[in-house]
C-alpha atoms as a PDB file:
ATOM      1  CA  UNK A   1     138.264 122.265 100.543  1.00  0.00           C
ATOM      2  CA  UNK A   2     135.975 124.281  98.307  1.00  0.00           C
ATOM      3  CA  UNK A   3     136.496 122.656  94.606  1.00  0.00           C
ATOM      4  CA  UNK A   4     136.409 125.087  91.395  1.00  0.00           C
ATOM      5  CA  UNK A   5     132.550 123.419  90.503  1.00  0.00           C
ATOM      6  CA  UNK A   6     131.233 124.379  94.138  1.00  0.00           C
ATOM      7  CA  UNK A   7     132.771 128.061  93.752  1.00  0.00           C
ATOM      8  CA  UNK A   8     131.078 128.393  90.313  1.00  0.00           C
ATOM      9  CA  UNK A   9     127.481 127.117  91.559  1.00  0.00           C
ATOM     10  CA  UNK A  10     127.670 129.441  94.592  1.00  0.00           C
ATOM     11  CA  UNK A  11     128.504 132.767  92.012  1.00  0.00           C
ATOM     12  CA  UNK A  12     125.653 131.246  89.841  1.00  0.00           C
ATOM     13  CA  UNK A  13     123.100 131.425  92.552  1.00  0.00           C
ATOM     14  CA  UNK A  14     124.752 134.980  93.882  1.00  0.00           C
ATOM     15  CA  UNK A  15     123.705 136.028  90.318  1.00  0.00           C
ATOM     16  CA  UNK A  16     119.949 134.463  90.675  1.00  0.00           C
ATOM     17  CA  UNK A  17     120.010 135.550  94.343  1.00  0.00           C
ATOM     18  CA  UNK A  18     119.561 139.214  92.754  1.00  0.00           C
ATOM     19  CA  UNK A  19     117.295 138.707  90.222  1.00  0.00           C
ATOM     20  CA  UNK A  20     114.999 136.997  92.995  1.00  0.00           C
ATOM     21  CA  UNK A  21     115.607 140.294  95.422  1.00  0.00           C
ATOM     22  CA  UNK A  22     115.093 142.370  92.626  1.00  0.00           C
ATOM     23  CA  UNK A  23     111.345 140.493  92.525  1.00  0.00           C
ATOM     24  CA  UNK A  24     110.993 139.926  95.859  1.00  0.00           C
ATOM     25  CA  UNK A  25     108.471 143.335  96.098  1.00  0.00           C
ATOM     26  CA  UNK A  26     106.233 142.174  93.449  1.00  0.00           C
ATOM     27  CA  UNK A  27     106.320 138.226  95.101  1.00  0.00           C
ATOM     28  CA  UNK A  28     105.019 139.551  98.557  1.00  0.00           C
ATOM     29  CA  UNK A  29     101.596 139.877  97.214  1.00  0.00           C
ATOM     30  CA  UNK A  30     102.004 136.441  95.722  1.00  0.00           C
ATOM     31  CA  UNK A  31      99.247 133.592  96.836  1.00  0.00           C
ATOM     32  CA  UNK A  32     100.181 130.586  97.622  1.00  0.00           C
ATOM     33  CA  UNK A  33      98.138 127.912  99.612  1.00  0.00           C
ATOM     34  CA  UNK A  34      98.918 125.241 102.536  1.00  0.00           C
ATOM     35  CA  UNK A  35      99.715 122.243 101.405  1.00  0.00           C
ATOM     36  CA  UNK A  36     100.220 122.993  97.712  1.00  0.00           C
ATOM     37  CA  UNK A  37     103.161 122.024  95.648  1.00  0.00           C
ATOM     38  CA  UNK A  38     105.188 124.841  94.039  1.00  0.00           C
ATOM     39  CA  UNK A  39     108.553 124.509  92.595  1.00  0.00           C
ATOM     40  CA  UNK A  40     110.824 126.315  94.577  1.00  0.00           C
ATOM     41  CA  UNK A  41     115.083 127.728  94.149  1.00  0.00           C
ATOM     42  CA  UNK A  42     116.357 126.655  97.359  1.00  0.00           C
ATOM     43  CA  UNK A  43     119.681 127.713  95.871  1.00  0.00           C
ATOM     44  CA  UNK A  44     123.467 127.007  96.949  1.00  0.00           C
ATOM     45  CA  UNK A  45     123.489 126.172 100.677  1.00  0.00           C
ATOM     46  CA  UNK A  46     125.993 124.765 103.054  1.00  0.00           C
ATOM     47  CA  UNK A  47     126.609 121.119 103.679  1.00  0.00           C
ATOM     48  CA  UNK A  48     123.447 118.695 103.784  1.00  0.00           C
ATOM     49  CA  UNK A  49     121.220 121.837 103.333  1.00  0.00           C
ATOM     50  CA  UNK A  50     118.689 121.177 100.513  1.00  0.00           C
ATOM     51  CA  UNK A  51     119.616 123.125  97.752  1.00  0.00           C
ATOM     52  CA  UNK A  52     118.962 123.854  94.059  1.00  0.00           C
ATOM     53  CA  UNK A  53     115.194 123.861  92.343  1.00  0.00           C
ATOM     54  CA  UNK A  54     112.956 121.408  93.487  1.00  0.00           C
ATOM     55  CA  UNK A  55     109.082 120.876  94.158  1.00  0.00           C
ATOM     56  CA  UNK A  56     108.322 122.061  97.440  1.00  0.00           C
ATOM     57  CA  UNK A  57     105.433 121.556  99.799  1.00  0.00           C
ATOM     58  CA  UNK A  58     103.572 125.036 101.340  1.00  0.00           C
ATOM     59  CA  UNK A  59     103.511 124.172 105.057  1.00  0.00           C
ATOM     60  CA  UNK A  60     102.124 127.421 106.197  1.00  0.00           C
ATOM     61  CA  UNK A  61      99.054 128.313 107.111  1.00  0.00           C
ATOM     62  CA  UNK A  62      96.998 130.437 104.757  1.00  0.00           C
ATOM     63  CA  UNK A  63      96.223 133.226 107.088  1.00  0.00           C
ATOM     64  CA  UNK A  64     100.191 133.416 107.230  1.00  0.00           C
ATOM     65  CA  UNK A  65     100.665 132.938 103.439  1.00  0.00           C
ATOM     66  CA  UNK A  66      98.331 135.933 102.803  1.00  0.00           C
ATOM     67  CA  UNK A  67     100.085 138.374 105.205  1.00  0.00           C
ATOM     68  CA  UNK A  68     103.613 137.592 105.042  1.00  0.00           C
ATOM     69  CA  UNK A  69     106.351 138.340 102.415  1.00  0.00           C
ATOM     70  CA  UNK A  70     107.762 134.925 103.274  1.00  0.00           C
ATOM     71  CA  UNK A  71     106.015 131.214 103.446  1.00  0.00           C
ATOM     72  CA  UNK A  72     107.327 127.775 105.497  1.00  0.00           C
ATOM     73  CA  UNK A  73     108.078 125.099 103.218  1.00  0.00           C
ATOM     74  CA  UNK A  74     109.403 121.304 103.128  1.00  0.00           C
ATOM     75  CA  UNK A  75     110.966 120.164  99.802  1.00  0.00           C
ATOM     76  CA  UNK A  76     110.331 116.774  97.840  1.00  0.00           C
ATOM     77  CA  UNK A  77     113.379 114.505  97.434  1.00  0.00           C
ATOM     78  CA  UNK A  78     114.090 111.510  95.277  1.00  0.00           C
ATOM     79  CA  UNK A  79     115.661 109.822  98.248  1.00  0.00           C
ATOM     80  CA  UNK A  80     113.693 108.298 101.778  1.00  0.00           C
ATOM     81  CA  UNK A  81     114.629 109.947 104.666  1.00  0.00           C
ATOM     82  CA  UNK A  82     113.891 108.813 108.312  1.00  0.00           C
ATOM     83  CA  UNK A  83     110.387 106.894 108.303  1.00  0.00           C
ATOM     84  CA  UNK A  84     108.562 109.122 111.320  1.00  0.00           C
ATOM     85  CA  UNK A  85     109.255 112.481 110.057  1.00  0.00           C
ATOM     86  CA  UNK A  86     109.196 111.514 106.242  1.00  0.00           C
ATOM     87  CA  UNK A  87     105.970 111.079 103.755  1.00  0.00           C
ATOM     88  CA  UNK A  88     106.164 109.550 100.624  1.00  0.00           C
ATOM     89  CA  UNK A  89     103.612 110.693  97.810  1.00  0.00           C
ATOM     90  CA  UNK A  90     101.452 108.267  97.049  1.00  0.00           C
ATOM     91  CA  UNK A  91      98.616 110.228  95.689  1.00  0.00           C
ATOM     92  CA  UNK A  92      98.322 110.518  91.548  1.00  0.00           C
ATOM     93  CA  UNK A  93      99.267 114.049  91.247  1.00  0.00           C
ATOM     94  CA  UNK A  94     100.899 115.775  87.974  1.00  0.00           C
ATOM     95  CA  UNK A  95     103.004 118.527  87.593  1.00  0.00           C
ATOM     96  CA  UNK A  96     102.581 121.485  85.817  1.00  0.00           C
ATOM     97  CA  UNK A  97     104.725 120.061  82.742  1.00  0.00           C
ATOM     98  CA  UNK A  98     102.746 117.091  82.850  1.00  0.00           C
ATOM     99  CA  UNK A  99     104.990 114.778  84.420  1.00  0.00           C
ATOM    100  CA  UNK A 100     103.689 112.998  87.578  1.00  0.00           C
ATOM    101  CA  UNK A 101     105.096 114.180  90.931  1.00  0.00           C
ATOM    102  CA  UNK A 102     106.891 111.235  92.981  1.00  0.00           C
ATOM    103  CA  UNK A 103     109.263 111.570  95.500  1.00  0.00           C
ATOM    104  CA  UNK A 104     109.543 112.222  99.404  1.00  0.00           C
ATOM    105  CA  UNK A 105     108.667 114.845 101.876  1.00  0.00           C
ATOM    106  CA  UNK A 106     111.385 114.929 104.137  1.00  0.00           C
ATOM    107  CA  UNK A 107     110.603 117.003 107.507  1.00  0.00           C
ATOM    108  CA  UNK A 108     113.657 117.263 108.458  1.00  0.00           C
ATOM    109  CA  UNK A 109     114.230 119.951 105.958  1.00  0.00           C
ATOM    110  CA  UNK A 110     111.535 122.429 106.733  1.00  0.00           C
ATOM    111  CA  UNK A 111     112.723 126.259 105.712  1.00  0.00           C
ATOM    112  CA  UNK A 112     110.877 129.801 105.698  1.00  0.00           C
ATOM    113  CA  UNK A 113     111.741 131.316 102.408  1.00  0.00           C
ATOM    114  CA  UNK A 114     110.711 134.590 100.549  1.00  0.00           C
ATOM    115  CA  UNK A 115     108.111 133.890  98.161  1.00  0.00           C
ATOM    116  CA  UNK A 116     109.896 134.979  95.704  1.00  0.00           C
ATOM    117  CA  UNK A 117     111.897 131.886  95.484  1.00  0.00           C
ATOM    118  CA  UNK A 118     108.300 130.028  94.428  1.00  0.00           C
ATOM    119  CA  UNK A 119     108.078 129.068  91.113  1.00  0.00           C
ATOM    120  CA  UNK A 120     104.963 127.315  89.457  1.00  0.00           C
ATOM    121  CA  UNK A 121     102.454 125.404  91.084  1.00  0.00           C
ATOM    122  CA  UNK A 122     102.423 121.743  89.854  1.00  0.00           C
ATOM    123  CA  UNK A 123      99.139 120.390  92.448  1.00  0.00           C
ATOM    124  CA  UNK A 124      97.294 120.325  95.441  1.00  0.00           C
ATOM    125  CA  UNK A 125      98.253 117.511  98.172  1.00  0.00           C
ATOM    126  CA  UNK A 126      95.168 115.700  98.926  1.00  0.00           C
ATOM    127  CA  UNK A 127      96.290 111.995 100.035  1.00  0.00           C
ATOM    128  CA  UNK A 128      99.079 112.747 102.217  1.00  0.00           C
ATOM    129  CA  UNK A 129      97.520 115.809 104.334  1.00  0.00           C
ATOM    130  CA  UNK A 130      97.131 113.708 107.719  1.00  0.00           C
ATOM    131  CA  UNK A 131      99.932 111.929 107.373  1.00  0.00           C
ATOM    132  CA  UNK A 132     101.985 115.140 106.397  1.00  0.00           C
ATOM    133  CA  UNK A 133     100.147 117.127 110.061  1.00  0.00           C
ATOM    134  CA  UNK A 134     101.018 113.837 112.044  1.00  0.00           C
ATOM    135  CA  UNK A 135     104.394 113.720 111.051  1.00  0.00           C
ATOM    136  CA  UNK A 136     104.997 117.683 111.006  1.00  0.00           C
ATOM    137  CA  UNK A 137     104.108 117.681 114.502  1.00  0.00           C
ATOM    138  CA  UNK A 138     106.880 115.043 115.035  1.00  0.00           C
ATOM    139  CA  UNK A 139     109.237 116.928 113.645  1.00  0.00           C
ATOM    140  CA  UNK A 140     108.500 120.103 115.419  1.00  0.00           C
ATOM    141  CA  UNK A 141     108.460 117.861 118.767  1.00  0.00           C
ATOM    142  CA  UNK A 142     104.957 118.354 119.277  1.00  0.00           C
ATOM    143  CA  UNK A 143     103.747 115.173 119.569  1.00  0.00           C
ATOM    144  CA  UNK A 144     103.829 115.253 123.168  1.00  0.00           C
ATOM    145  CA  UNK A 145     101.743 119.033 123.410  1.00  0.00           C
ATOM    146  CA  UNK A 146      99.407 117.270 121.307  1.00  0.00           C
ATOM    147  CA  UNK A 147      99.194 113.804 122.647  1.00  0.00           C
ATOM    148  CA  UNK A 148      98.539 115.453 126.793  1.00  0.00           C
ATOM    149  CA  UNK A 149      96.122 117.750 124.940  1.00  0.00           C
ATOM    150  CA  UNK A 150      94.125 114.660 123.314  1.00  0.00           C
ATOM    151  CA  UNK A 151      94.536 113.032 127.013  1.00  0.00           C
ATOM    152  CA  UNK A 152      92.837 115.573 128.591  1.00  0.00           C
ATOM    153  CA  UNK A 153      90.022 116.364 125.885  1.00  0.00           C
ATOM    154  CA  UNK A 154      89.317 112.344 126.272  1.00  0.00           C
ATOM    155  CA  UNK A 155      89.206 112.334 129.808  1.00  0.00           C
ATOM    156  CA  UNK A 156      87.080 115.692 130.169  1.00  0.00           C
ATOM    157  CA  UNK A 157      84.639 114.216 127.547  1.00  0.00           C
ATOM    158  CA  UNK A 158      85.031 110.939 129.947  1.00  0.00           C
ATOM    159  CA  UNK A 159      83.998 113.203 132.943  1.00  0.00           C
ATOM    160  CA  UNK A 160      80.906 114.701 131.233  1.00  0.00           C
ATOM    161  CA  UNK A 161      79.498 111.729 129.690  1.00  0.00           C
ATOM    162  CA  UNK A 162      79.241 111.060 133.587  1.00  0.00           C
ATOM    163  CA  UNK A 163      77.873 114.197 134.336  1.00  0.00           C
ATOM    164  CA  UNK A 164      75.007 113.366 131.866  1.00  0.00           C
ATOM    165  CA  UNK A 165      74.517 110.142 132.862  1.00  0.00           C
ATOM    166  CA  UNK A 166      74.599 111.144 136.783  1.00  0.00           C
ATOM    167  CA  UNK A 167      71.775 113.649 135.692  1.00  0.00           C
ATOM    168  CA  UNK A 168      69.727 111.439 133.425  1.00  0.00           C
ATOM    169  CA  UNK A 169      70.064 108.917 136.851  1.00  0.00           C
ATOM    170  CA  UNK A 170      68.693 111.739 139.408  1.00  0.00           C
ATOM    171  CA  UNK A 171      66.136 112.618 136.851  1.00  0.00           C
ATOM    172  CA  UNK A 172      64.578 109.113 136.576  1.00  0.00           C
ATOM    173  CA  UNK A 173      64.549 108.918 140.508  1.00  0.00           C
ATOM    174  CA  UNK A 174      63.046 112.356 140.494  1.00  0.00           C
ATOM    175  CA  UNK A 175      60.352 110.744 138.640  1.00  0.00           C
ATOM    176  CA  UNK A 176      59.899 108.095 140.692  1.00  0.00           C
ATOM    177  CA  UNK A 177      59.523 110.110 143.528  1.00  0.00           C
ATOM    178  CA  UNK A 178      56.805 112.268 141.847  1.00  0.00           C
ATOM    179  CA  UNK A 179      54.907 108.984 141.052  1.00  0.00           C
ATOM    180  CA  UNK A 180      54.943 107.555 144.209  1.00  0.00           C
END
């Protein structure tokens, strides 16, 4: 059943919804940068969906933040999600009002959204970058791409550490055979 209060937020963020459209020409050109944390408007969504204005976390890659209209982000929460696809800031960062961001990056919730739903930029993640690949990969169900790629980069620089040593081997007998 959709209560009074849940009919009013949606109209409020209809209303914001065309202010950001209205801006949403002007916010293509917009900058933003992997791995920096910008407030975003995620808005009125359905269910669990995240939704009103939060920090965010710019997933995308820069190449893909300079030509596109739209960016992939992951929103910070105040609660801990699931441990393998969740990071937890634990770097001293400070946000743009001085406060210091906390909270949780919760994979789970990754979303493309126009840039014209960013807002200010509080910081640059620094600490939590590995941590924040390693588990994005998880999320996306890469791990196992990326684990048989690892495997094979190992066991091809396995296979010509061989090679090198086979040749350093036939090179000292070479040698040998010269001397004798």
């Amino acid at each position: 059943m959709i209560t009074l209060l849940k009919a009013q937020k949606v109209m409020n963020w209809t209303s914001r919804k065309f202010h950001l459209e209205k801006n949403s020409a002007n916010s293509a050109r917009r900058k933003v940068r992997r791995f920096d944390v910008y407030d975003c408007d995620f808005g009125e969504n359905i269910g669990s969906e995240i939704n009103k204005k939060r920090p965010c976390v710019v997933l995308q890659n820069n190449l893909g933040n300079i030509h596109s209209s739209n960016t992939i982000v992951v929103p910070i929460t105040n609660s801990n999600g699931i441990d393998p696809i969740c990071v937890e800031i634990t770097g001293s960062y400070t946000k743009h009002d001085g406060s210091a961001l906390t909270g949780y990056i919760d994979l789970s919730t990754i979303r493309t959204v126009s840039k014209s739903r960013i807002g200010d930029r509080h910081c640059k993640l620094v600490t939590e970058v590995n941590e924040l690949e390693e588990k994005t990969r998880n999320s996306l169900g890469l791990d196992t791409l990326h684990n048989a790629l690892q495997n094979q980069i190992d066991a091809d620089s396995q296979h010509i550490q061989n090679l090198k040593d086979r040749i350093s081997e036939l090179e000292e007998q070479l040698r040998n055979s010269d001397q004798n």
